[in-house]
Protein backbone atom coordinates (compact mmCIF):
# COMPACT_ATOMS: atom_id res chain seq x y z
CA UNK A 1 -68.36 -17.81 12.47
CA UNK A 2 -69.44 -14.29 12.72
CA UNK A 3 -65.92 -13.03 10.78
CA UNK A 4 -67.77 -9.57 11.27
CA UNK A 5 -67.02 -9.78 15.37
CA UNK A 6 -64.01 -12.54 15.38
CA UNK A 7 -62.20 -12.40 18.81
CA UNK A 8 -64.47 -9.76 20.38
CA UNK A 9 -63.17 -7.20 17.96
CA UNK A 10 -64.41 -4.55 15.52
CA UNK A 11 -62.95 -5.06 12.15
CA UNK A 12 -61.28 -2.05 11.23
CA UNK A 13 -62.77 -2.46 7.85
CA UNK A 14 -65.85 -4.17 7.08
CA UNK A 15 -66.40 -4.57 3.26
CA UNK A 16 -69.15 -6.39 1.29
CA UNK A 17 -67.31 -9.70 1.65
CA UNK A 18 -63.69 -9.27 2.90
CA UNK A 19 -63.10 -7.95 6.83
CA UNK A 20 -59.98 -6.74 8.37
CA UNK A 21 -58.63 -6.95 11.89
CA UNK A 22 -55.80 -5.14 13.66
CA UNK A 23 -52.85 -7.49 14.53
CA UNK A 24 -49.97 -5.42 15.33
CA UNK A 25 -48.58 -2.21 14.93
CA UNK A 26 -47.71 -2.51 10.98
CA UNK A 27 -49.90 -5.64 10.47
CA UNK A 28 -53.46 -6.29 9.53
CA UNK A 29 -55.58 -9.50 9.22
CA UNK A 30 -57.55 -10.66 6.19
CA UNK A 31 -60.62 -12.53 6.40
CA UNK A 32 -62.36 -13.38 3.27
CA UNK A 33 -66.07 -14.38 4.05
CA UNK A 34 -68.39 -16.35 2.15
CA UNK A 35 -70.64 -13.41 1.77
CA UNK A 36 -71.18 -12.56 -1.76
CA UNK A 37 -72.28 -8.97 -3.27
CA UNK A 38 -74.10 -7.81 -6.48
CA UNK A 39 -74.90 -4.54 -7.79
CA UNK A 40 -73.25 -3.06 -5.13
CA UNK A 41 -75.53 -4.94 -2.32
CA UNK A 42 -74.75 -7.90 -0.22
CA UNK A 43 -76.97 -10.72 -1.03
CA UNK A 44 -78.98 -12.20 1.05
CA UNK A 45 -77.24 -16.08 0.89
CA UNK A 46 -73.86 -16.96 1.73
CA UNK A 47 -71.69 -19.34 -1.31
CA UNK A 48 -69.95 -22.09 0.50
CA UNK A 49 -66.17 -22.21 0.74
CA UNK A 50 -66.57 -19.31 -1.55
CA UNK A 51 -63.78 -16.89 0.61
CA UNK A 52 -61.12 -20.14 0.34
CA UNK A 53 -60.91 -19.95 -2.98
CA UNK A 54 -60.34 -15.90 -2.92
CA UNK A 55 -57.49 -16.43 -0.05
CA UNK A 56 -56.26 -19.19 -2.17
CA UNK A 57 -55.96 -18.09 -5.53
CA UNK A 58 -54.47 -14.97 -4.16
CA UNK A 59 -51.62 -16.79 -1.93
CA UNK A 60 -51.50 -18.89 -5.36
CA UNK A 61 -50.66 -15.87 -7.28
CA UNK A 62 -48.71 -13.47 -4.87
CA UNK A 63 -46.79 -16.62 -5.40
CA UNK A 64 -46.28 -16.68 -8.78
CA UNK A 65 -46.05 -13.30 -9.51
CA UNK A 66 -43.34 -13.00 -6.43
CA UNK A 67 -40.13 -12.13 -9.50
CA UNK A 68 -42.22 -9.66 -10.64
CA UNK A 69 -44.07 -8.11 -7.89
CA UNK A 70 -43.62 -7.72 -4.32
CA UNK A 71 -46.81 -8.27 -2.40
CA UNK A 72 -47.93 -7.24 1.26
CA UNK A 73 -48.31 -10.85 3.00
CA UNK A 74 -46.40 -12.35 5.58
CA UNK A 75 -48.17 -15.79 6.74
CA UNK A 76 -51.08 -17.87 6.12
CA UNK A 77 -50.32 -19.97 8.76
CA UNK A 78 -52.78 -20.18 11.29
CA UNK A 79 -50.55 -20.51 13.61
CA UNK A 80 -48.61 -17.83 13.27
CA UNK A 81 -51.76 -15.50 13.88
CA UNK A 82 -51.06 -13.48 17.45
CA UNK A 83 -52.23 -15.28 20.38
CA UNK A 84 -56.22 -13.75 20.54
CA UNK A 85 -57.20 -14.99 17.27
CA UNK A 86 -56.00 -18.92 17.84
CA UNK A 87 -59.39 -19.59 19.41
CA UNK A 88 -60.66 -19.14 15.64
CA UNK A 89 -57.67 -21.02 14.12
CA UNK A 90 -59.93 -23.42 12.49
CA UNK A 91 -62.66 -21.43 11.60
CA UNK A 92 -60.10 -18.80 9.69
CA UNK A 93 -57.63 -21.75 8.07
CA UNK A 94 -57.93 -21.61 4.34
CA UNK A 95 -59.54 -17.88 4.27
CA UNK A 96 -56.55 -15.74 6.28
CA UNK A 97 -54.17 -14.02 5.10
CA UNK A 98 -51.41 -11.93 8.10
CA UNK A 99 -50.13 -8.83 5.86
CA UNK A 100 -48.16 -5.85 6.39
CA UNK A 101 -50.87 -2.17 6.79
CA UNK A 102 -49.84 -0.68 3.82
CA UNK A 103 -50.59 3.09 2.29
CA UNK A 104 -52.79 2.14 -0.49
CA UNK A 105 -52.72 4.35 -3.55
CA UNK A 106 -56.37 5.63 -4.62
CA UNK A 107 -56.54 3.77 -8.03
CA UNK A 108 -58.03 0.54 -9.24
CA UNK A 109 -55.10 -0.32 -11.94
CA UNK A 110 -57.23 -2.32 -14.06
CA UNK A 111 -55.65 -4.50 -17.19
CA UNK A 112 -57.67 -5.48 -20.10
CA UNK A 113 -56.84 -8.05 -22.92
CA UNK A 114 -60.40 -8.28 -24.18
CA UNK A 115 -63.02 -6.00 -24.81
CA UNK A 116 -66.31 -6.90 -22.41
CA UNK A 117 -67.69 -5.72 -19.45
CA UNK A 118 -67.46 -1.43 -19.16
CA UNK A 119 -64.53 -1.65 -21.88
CA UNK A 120 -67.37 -2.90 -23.95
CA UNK A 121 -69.80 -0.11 -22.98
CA UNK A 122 -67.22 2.81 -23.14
CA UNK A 123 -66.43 1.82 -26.46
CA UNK A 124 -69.65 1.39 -27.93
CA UNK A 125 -70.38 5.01 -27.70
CA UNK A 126 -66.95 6.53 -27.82
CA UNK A 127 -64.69 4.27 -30.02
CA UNK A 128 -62.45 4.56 -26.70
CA UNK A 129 -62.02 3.01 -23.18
CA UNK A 130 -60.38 5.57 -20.81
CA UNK A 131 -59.48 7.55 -23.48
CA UNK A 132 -57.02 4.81 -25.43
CA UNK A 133 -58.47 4.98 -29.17
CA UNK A 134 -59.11 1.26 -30.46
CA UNK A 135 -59.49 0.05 -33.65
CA UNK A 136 -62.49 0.57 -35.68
CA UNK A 137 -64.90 -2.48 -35.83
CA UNK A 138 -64.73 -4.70 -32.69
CA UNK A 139 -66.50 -7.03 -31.66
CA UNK A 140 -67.95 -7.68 -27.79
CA UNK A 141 -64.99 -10.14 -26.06
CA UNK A 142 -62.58 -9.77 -29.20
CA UNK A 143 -59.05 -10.05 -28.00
CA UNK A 144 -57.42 -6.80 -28.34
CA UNK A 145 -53.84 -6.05 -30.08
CA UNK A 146 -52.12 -5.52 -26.61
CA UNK A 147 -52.98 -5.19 -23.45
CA UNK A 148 -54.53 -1.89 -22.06
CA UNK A 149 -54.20 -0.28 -18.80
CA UNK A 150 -57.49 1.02 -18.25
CA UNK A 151 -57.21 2.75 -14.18
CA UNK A 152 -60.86 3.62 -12.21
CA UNK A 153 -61.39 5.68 -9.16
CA UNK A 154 -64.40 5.36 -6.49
CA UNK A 155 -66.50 7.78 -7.09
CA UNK A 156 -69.29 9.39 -4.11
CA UNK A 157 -71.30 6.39 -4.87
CA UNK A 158 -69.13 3.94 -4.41
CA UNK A 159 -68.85 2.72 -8.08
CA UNK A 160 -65.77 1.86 -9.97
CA UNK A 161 -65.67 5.05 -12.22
CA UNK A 162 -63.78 4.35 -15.29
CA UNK A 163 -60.72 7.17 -15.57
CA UNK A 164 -58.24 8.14 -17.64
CA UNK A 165 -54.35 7.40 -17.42
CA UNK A 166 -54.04 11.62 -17.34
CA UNK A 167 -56.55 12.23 -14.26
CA UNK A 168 -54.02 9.27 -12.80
CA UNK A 169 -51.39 11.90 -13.23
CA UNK A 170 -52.88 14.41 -11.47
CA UNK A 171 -54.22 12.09 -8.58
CA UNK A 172 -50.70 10.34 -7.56
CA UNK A 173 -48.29 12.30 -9.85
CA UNK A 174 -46.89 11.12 -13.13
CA UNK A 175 -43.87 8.82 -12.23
CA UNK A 176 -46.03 6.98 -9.99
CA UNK A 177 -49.01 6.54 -12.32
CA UNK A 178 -46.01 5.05 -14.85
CA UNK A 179 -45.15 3.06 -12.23
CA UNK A 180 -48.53 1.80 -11.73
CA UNK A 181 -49.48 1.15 -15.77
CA UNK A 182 -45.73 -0.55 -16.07
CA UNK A 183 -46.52 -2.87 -12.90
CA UNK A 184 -50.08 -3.37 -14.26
CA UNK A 185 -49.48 -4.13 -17.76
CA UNK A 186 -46.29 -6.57 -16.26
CA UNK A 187 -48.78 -8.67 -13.66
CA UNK A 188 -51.36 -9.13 -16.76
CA UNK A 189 -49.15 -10.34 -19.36
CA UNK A 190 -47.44 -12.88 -17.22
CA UNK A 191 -50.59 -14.69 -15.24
CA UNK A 192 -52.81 -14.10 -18.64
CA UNK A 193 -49.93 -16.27 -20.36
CA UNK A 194 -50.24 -18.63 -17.27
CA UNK A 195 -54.28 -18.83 -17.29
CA UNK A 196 -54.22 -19.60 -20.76
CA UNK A 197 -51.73 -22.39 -20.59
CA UNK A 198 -54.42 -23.53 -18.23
CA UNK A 199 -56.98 -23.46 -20.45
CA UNK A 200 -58.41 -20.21 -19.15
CA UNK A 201 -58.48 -16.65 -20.89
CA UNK A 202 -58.19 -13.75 -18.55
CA UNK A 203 -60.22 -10.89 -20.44
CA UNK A 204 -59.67 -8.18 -17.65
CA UNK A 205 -58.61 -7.71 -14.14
CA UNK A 206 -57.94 -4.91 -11.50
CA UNK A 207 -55.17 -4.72 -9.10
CA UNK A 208 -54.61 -2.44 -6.19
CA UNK A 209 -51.01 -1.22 -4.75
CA UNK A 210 -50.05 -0.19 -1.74
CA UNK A 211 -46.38 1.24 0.03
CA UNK A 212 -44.84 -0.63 3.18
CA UNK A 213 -42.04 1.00 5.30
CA UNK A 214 -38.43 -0.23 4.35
CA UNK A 215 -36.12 1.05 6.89
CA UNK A 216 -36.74 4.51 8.45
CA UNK A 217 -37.36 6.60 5.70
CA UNK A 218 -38.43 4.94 2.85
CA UNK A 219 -41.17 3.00 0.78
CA UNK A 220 -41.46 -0.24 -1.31
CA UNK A 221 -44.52 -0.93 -4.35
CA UNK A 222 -46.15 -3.63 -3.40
CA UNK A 223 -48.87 -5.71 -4.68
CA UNK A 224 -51.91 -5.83 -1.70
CA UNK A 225 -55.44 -6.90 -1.44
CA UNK A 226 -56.73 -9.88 -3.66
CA UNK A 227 -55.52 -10.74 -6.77
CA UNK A 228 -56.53 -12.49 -9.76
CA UNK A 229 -59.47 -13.98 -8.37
CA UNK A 230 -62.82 -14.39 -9.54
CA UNK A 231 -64.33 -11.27 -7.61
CA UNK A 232 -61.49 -9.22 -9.19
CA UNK A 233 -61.07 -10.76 -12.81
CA UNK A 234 -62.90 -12.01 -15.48
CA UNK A 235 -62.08 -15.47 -16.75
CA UNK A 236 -63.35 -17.34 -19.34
CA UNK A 237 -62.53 -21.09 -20.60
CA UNK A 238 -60.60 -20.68 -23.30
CA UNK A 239 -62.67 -23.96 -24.72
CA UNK A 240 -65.72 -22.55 -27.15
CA UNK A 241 -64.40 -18.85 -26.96
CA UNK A 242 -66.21 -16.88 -29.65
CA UNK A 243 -66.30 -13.26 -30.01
CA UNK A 244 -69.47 -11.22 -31.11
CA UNK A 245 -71.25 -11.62 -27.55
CA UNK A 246 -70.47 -11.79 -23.69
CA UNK A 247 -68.73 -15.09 -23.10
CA UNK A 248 -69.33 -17.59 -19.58
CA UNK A 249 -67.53 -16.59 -17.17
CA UNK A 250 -66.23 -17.13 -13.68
CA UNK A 251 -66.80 -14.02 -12.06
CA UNK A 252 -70.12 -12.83 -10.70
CA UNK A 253 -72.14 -12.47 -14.13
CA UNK A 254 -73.95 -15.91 -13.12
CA UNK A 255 -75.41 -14.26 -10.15
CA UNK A 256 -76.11 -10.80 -11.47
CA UNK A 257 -77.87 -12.95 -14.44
CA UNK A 258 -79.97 -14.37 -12.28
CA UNK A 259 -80.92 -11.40 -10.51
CA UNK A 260 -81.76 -9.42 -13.70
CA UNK A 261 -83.95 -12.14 -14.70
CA UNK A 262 -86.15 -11.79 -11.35
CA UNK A 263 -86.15 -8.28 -12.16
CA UNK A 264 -84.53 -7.20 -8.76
CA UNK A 265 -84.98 -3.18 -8.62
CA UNK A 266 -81.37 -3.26 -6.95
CA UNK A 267 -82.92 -1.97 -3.64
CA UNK A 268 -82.85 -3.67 0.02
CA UNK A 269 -83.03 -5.32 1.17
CA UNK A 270 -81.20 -7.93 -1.13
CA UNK A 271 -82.80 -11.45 -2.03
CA UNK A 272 -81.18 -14.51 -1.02
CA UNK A 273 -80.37 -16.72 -3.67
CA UNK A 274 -82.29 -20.13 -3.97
CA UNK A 275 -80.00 -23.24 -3.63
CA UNK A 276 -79.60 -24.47 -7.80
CA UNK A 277 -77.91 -20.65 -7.90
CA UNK A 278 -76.13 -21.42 -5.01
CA UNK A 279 -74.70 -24.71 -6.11
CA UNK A 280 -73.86 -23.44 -9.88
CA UNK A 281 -71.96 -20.60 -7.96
CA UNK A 282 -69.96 -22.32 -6.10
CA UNK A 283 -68.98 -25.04 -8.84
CA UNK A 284 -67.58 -21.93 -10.83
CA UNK A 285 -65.79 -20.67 -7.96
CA UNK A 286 -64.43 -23.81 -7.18
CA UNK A 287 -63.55 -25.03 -10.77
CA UNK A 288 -61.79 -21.90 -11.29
CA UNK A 289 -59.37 -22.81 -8.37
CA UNK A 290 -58.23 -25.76 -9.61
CA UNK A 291 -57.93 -24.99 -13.34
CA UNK A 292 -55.67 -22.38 -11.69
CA UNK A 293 -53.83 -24.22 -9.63
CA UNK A 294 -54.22 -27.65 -10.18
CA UNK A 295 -55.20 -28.62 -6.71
CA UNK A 296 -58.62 -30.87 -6.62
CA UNK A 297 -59.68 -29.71 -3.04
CA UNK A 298 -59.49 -26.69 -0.43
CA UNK A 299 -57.72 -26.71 2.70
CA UNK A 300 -59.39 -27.29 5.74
């Protein structure tokens, strides 16, 4: 399936691995491909199944997190999709999502309980990650005191560019970017406490909110995109965690690994991926989902 051109149509966003279709006045449709990107380029090989598990763990935790967080969706029923998309009911079962157009606010509300990744990086020359002053002597992937709400903007390249909670202020005011950190910090503690009872620690994660209409004149925070999967979090098995060095993890580090190692300049066109990569992907993917939520197979 071409999810690029489903039912004749133009998506009315195309991003690296996630397309979405008009499908009503206040409603949008969410396909999650099997594309997968790195470095800011989509690869040139597709991971099986690999946009089931992102609808899934996301239905999984707008679920979960539904007594503590609206969300934007409405069905994943296929058959509750309007009428032109039913020729593709089987194609898009397991990777659709039918969700209410929201206003998106411009920040990635990002949570971190660990310090890897940017955190890391940020801290390592400053002492600081978006400006919140950490304790003296950390380690890579040691477990902070409390969680940290650590925000990012796109920048003119198209790069997550770390910010601080003050230029949140001045983006989307201050009682919304309290709002946001509250909400944030919230989400985290609850499906970190969740993951780990699972035998997974989530070391970081971003979020992304968005306001639906209520009524005539007013607007509910709501919980939108994907969340708390693998392309938006970084989990590690709990199992053989040891601070002092990056940990294995479920997100995309695999890939990137890989493509450091064949010392891909980062320019197009992108390589495709040869199948042992592949394979080892999609086992991470997939053994993430059912850690998660206990469920040995996809749908469909």
């Amino acid at each position: 399936m071409d999810e690029r051109r489903l039912a004749g149509q133009t998506p009315v966003l195309s991003g690296k691995v996630r397309d979405l279709y008009e499908a009503g006045p206040n409603e949008l449709l969410f396909v999650a491909s099997d594309r997968i990107s790195a470095f800011d380029h989509v690869l040139g090989s597709t991971i099986p199944d690999k946009g089931k598990v992102l609808t899934q763990l996301s239905l999984f935790w707008f679920d979960y997190l539904k007594n503590i967080v609206p969300n934007h969706l409405i069905s994943a029923d296929v058959a509750s999709l309007p009428q032109i998309f039913q020729p593709y009911a089987e194609q898009l079962r397991g990777r659709s999502m039918l969700v209410q157009r929201a206003r998106m606010v411009p920040v990635e509300c990002v949570a971190r309980g660990y310090l890897s990744g940017s955190g890391w990086k940020d801290y390592q020359q400053t002492g600081a990650v978006c400006g919140i002053r950490l304790p003296i002597g950390l380690r890579e992937s040691d477990r902070l005191p409390q969680p940290i709400f650590t925000p990012a903007a796109k920048n003119h390249t198209g790069h997550d560019e770390n910010i601080s909670f003050e230029r949140v202020m001045e983006m989307v005011g201050g009682s919304l970017a309290l709002r946001l950190r509250t909400q944030t910090l919230a989400i985290y503690t609850a499906a970190a406490a969740y993951a780990e009872s699972k035998g997974l620690l989530l070391a970081d994660t971003k979020f992304e909110f968005g306001f639906i209409p209520v009524g005539d004149d007013d607007e509910l925070l709501v919980l939108a995109d994907e969340v708390l999967t693998p392309d938006s979090s970084r989990y590690w098995l709990k199992a053989g965690y040891a601070p002092g060095g990056a940990q294995p993890s479920f997100d995309k580090q695999y890939v990137r690994d890989y493509l450091q190692a064949i010392q891909w300049d980062q320019q197009p066109p992108a390589p495709a991926l040869p199948p042992a990569v592949i394979q080892e992907t999609q086992s991470k993917y997939l053994q993430a989902f059912t850690l998660l939520t206990g469920k040995a197979a996809l749908p469909g």
